[in-house]
C-alpha atoms as a PDB file:
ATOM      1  CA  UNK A   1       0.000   0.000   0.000  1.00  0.00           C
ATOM      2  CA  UNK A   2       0.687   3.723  -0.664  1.00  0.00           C
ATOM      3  CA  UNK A   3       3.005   5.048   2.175  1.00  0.00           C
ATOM      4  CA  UNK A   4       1.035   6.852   4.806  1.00  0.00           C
ATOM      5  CA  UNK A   5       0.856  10.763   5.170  1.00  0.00           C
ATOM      6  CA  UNK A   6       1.591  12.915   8.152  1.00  0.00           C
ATOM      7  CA  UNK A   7      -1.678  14.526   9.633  1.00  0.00           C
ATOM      8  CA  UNK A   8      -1.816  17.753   8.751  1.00  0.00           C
ATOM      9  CA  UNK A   9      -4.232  18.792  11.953  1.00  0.00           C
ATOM     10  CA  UNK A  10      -5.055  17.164  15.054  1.00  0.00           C
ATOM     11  CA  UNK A  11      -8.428  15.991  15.225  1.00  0.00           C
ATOM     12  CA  UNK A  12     -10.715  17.785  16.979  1.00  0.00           C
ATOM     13  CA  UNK A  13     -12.305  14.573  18.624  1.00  0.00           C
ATOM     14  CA  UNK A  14      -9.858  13.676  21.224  1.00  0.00           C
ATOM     15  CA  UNK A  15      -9.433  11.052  24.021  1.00  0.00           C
ATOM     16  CA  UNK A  16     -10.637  13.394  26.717  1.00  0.00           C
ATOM     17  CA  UNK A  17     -14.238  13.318  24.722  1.00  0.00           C
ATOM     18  CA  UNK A  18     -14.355   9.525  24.302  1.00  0.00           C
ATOM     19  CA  UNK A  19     -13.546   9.944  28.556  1.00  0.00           C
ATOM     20  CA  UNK A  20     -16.520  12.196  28.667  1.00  0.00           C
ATOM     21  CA  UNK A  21     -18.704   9.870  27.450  1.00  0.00           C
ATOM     22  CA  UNK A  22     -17.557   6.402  28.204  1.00  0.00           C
ATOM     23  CA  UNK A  23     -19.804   4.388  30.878  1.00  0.00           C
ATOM     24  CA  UNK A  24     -20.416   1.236  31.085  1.00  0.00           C
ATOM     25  CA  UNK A  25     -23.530  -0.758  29.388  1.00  0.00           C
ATOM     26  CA  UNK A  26     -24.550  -4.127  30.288  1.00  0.00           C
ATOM     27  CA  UNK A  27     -24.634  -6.352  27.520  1.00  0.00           C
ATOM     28  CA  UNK A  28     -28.832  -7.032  26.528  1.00  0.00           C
ATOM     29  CA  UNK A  29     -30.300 -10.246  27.121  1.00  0.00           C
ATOM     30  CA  UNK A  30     -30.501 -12.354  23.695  1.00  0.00           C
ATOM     31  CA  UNK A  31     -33.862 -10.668  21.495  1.00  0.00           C
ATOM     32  CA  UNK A  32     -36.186 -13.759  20.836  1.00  0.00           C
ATOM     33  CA  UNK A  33     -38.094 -11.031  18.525  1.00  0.00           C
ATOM     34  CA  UNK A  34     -35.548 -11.061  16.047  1.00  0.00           C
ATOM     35  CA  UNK A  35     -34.443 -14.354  13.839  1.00  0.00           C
ATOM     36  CA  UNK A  36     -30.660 -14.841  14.169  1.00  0.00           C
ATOM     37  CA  UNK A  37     -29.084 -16.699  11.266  1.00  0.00           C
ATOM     38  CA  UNK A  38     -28.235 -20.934  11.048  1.00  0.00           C
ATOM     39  CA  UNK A  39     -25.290 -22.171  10.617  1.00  0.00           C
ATOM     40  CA  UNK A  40     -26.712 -23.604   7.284  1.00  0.00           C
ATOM     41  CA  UNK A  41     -28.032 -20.258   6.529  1.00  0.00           C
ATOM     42  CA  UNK A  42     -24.615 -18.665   6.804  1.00  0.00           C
ATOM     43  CA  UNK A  43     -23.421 -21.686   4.964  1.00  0.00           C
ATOM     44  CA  UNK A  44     -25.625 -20.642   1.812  1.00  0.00           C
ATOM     45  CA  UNK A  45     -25.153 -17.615   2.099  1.00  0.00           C
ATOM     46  CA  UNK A  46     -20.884 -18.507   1.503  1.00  0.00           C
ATOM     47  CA  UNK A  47     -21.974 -20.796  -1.711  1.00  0.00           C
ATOM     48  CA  UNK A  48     -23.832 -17.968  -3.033  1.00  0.00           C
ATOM     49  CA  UNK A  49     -21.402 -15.301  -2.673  1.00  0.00           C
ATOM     50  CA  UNK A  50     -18.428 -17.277  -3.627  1.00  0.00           C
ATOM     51  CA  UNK A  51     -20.573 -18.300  -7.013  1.00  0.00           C
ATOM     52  CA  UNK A  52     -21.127 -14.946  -7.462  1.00  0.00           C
ATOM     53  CA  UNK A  53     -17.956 -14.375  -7.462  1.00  0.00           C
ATOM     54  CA  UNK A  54     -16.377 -16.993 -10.152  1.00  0.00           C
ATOM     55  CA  UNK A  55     -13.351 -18.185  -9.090  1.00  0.00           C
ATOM     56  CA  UNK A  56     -12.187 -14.636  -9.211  1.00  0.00           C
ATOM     57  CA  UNK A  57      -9.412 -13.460  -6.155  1.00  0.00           C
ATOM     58  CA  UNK A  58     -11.424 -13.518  -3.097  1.00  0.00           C
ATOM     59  CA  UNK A  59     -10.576 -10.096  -2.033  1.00  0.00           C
ATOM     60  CA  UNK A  60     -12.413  -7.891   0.943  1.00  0.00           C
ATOM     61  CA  UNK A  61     -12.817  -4.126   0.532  1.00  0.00           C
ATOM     62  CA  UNK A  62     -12.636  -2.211   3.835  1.00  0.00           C
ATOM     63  CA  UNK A  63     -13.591   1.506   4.738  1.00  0.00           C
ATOM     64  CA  UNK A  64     -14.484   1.599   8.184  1.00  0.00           C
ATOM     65  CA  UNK A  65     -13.900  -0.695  11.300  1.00  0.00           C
ATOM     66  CA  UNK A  66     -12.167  -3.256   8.919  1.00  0.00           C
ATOM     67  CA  UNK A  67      -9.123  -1.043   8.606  1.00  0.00           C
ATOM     68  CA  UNK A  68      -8.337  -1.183  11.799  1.00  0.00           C
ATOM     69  CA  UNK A  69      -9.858  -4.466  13.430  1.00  0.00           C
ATOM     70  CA  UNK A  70      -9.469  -6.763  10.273  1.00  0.00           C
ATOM     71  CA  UNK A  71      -9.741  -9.615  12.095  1.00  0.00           C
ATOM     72  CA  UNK A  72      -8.642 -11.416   9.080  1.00  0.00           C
ATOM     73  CA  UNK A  73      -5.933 -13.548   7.529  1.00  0.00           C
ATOM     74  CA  UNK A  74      -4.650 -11.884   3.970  1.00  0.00           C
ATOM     75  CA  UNK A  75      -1.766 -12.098   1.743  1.00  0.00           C
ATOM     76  CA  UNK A  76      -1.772  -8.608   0.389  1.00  0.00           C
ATOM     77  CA  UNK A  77      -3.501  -5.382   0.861  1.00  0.00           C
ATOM     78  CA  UNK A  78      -3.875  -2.442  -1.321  1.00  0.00           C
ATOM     79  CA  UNK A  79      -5.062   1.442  -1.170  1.00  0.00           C
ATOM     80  CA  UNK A  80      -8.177   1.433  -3.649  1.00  0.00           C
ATOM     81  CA  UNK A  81     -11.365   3.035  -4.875  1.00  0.00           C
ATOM     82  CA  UNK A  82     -15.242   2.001  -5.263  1.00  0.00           C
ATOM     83  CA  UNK A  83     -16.789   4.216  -7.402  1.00  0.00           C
ATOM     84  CA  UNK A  84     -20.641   5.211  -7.075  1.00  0.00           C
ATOM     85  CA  UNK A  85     -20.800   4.186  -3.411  1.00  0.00           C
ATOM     86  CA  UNK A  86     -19.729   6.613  -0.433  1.00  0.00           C
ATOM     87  CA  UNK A  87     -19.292   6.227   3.214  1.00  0.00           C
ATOM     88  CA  UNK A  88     -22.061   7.377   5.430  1.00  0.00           C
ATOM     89  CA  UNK A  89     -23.565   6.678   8.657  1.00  0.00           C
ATOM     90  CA  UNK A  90     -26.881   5.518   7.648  1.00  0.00           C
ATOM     91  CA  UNK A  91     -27.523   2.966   9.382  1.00  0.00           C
ATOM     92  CA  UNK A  92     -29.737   3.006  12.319  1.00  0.00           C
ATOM     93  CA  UNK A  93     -28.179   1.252  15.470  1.00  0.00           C
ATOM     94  CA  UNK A  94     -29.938  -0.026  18.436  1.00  0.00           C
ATOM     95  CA  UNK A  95     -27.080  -1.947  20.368  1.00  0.00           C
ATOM     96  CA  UNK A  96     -23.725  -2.667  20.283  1.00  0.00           C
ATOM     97  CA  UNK A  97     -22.655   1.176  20.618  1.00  0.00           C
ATOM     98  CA  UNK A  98     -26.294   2.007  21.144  1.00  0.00           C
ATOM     99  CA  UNK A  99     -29.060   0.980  22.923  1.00  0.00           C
ATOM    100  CA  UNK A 100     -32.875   1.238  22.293  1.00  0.00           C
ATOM    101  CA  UNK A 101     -32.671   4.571  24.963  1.00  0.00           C
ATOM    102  CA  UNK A 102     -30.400   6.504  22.809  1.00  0.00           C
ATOM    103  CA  UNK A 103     -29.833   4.757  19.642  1.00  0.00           C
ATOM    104  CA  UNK A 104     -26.431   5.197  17.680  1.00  0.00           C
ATOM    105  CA  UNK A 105     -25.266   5.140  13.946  1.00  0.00           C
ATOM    106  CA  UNK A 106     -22.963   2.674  12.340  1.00  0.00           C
ATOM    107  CA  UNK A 107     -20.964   3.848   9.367  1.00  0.00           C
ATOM    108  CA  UNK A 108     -22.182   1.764   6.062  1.00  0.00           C
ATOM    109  CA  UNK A 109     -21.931   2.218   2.249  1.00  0.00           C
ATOM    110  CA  UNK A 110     -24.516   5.161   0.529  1.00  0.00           C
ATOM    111  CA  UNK A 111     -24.767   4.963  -2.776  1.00  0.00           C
ATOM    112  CA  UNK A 112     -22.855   8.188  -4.773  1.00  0.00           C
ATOM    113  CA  UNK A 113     -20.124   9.408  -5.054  1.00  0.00           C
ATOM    114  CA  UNK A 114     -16.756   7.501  -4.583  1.00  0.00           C
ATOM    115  CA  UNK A 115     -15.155   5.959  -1.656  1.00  0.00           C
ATOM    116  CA  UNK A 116     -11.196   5.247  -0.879  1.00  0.00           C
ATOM    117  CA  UNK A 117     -10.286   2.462   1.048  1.00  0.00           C
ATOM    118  CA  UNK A 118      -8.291  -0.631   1.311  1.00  0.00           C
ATOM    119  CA  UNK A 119      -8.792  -4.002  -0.421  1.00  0.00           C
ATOM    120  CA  UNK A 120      -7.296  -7.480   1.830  1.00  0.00           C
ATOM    121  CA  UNK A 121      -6.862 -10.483  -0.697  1.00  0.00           C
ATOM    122  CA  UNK A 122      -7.574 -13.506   0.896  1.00  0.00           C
ATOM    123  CA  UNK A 123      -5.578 -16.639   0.606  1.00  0.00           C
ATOM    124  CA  UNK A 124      -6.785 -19.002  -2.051  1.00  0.00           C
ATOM    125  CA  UNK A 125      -7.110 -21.883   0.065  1.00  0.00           C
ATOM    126  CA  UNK A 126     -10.604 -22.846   1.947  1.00  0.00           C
ATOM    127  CA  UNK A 127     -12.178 -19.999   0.362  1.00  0.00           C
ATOM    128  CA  UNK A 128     -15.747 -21.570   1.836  1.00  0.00           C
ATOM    129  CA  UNK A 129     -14.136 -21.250   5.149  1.00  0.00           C
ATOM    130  CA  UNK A 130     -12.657 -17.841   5.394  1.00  0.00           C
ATOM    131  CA  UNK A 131     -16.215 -16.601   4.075  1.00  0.00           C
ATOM    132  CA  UNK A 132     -18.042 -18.123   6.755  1.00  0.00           C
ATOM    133  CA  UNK A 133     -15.523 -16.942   9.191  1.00  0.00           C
ATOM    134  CA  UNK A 134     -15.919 -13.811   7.702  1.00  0.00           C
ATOM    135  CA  UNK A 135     -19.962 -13.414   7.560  1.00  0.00           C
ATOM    136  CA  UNK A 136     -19.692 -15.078  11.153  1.00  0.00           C
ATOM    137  CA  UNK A 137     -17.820 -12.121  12.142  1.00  0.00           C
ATOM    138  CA  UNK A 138     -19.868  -9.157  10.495  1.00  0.00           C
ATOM    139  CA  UNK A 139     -23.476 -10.487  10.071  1.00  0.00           C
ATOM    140  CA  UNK A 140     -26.309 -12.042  12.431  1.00  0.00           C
ATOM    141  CA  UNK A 141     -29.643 -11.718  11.188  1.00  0.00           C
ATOM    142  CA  UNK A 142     -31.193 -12.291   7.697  1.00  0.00           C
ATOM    143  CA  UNK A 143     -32.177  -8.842   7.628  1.00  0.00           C
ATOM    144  CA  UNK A 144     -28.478  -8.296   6.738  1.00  0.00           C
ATOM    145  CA  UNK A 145     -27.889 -10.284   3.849  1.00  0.00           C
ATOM    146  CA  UNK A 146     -29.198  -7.729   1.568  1.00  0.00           C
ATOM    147  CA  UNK A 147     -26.407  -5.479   2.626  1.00  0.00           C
ATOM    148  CA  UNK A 148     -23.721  -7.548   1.213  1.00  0.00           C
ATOM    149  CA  UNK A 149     -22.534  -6.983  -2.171  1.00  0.00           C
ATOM    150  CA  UNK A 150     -19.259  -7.522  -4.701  1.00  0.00           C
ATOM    151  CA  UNK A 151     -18.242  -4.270  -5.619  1.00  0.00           C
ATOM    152  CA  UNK A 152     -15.763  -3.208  -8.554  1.00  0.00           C
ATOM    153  CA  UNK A 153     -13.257  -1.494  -7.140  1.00  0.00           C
ATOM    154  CA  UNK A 154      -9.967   0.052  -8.719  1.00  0.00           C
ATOM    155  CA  UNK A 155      -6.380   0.157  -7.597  1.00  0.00           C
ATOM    156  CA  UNK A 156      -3.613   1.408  -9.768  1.00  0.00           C
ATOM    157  CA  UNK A 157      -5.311   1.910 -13.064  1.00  0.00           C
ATOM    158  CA  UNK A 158      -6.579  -2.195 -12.160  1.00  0.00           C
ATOM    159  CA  UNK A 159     -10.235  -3.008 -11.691  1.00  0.00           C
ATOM    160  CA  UNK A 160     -11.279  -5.858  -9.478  1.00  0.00           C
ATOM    161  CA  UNK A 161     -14.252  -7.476  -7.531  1.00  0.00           C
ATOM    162  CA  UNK A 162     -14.056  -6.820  -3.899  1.00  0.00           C
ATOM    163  CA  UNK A 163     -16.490  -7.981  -1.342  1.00  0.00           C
ATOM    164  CA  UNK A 164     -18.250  -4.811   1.309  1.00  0.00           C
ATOM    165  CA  UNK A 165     -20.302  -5.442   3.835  1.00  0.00           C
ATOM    166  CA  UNK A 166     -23.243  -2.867   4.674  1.00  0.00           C
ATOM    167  CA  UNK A 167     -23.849  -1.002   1.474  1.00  0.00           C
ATOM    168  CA  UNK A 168     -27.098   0.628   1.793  1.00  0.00           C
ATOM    169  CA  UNK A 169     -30.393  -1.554   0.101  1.00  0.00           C
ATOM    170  CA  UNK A 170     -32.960   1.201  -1.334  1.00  0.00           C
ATOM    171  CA  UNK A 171     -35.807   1.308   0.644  1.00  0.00           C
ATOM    172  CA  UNK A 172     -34.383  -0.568   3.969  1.00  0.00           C
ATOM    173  CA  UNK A 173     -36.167   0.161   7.285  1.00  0.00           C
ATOM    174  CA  UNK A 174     -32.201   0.229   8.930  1.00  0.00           C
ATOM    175  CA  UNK A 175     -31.356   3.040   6.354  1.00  0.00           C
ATOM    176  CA  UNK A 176     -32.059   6.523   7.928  1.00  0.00           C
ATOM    177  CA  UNK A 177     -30.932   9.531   5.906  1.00  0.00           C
ATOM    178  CA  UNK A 178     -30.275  12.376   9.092  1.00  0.00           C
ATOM    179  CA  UNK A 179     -28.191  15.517   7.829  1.00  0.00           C
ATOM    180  CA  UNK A 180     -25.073  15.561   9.358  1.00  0.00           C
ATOM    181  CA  UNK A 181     -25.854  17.428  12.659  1.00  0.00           C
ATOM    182  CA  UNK A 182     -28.179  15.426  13.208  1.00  0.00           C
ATOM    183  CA  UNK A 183     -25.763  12.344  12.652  1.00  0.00           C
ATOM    184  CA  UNK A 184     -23.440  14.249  15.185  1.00  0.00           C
ATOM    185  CA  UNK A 185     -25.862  14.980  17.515  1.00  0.00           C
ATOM    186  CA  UNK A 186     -26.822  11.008  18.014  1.00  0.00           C
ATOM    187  CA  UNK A 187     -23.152   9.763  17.634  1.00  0.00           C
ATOM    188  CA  UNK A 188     -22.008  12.207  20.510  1.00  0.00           C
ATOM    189  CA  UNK A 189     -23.983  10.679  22.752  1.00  0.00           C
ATOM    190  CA  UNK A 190     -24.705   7.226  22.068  1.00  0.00           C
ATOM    191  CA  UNK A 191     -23.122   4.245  23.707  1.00  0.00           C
ATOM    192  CA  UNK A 192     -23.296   0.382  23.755  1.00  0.00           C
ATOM    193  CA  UNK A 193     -21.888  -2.187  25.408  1.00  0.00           C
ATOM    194  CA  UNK A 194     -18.811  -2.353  23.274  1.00  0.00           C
ATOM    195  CA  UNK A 195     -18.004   1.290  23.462  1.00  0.00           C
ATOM    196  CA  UNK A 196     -19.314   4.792  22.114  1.00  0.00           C
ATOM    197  CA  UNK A 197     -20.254   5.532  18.504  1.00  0.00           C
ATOM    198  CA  UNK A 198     -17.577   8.805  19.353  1.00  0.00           C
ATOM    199  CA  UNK A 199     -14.792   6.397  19.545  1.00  0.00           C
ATOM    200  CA  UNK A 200     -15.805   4.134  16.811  1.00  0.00           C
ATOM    201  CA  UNK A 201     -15.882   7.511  14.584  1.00  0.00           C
ATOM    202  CA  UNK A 202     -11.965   8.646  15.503  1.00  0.00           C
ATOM    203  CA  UNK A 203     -10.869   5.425  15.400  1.00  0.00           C
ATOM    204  CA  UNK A 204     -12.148   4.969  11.740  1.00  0.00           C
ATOM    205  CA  UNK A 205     -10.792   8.810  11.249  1.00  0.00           C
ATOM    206  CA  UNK A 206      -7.057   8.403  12.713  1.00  0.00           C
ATOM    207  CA  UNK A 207      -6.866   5.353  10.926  1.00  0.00           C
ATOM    208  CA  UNK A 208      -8.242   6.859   7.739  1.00  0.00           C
ATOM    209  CA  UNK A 209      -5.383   9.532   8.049  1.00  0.00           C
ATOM    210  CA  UNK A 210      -2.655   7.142   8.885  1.00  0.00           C
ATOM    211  CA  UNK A 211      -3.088   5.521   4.972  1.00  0.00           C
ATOM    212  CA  UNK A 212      -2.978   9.207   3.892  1.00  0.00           C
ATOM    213  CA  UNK A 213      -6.967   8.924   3.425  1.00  0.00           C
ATOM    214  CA  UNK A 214      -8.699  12.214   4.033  1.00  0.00           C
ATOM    215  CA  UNK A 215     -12.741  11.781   3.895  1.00  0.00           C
ATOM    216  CA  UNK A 216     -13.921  15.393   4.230  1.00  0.00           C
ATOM    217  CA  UNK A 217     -17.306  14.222   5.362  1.00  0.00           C
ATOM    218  CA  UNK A 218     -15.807  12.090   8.794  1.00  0.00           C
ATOM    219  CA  UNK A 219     -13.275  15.036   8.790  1.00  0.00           C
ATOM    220  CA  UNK A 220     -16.095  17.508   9.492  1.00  0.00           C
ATOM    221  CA  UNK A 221     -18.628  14.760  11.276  1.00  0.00           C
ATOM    222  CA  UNK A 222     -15.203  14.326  13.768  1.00  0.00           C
ATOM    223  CA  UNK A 223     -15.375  17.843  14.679  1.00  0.00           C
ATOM    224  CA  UNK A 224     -19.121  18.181  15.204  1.00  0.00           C
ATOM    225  CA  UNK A 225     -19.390  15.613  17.267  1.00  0.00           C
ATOM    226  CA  UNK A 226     -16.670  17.345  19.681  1.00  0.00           C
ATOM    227  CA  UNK A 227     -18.577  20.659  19.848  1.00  0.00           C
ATOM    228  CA  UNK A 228     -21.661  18.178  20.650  1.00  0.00           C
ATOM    229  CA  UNK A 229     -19.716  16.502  23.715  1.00  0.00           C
ATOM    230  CA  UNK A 230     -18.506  19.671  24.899  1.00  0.00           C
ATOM    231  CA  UNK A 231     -21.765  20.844  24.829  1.00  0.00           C
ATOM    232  CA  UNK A 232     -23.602  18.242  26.893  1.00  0.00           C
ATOM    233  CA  UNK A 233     -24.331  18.569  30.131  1.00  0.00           C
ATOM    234  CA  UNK A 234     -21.472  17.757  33.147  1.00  0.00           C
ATOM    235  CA  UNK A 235     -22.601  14.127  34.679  1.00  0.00           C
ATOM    236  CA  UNK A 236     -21.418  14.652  38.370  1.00  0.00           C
END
């Protein structure tokens, strides 16, 4: 991959907001409301991506939380491109950094525009495997399936099929489309179990800038969301 670039500004968001916020959440009992996926449905759902996909390079394209928690074996990894698709946080949370209280925002893929990010190429052996590892990892409910898709992206003047998770199904009751104070106000102060929605937003950022990535919209969502937690209320 392409060298990273020194920051040219410290971020506005800083570890003394994440602080502010932080508290702890108790994990939520299991929902029996909402179907949770088989192992044979995550199992199809592996045979019908990796037919999709043709024997092509099994390759992953990250732009958020992947970058920085791949969680993933790969053999190679490179700075690209998906054109027509954008990062956003549409997509309405109500756990993990959220709860049903104050619900959250997780960053997925709008469509428009262009996003830069990083593809991981997968090794070629047990390809069934590493995708079930893989959906295991990002996906839990059929509700989700829709939101994968094989994307084209480009690297180098090369074009190539990547996998994304969470790009953004027209007309999906997840998919809210809040203008970006309102995206600040909710990911200032909303907070799940695994952490804050603040510190999932400057860790994508920092790690963003550290490839030499700058994504004007997180650059100016990073430094609403500080004014937001500066603004709220002292808790003692």
């Amino acid at each position: 991959m392409q060298k990273p670039s020194s920051r040219r500004q410290p971020l506005a968001l800083t570890e003394a907001h994440l602080a502010r916020v932080a508290r702890h959440v108790p994990e939520p009992e299991p929902s029996t409301e909402v179907g949770h996926l088989s192992d044979a449905d995550l199992d199809a759902v592996a045979h019908k991506l990796l037919s999709e996909n043709a024997g092509l390079p099994f390759w992953v394209f990250a732009y958020g939380s992947l970058i920085w928690k791949p969680a993933f074996e790969h053999v190679a990894a490179r700075r690209c491109v998906a054109h027509g698709w954008r990062r956003s946080f549409c997509l309405d949370i109500q756990n993990w950094r959220a709860t049903p209280e104050q619900p959250g925002l997780m960053l997925a893929l709008a469509r428009g525009g262009a996003c830069s990010g990083v593809a991981y190429r997968m090794p070629e052996d047990n390809p069934h495997s590493r995708m079930l590892r893989l959906l295991d990892r990002e996906i839990s409910h059929p509700e989700d399936i829709p939101w994968l898709r094989w994307l084209t992206v480009r690297a180098n003047g090369e074009a190539f099929r990547a996998l994304a998770f969470y790009c953004a199904p027209k007309n999906d009751d997840y998919v809210v489309d809040l203008t970006v104070d309102e995206q600040a106000a909710r990911l200032a102060r909303a907070v799940g179990h695994v952490g804050s929605c603040a510190e999932y937003l400057r860790n994508t950022v920092e790690h963003l800038e550290e490839l030499g990535i700058r994504d004007s919209y997180l650059w100016e969502l990073q430094a609403l969301v500080a004014a937001e937690i500066d603004a709220l209320p002292d808790r003692r």
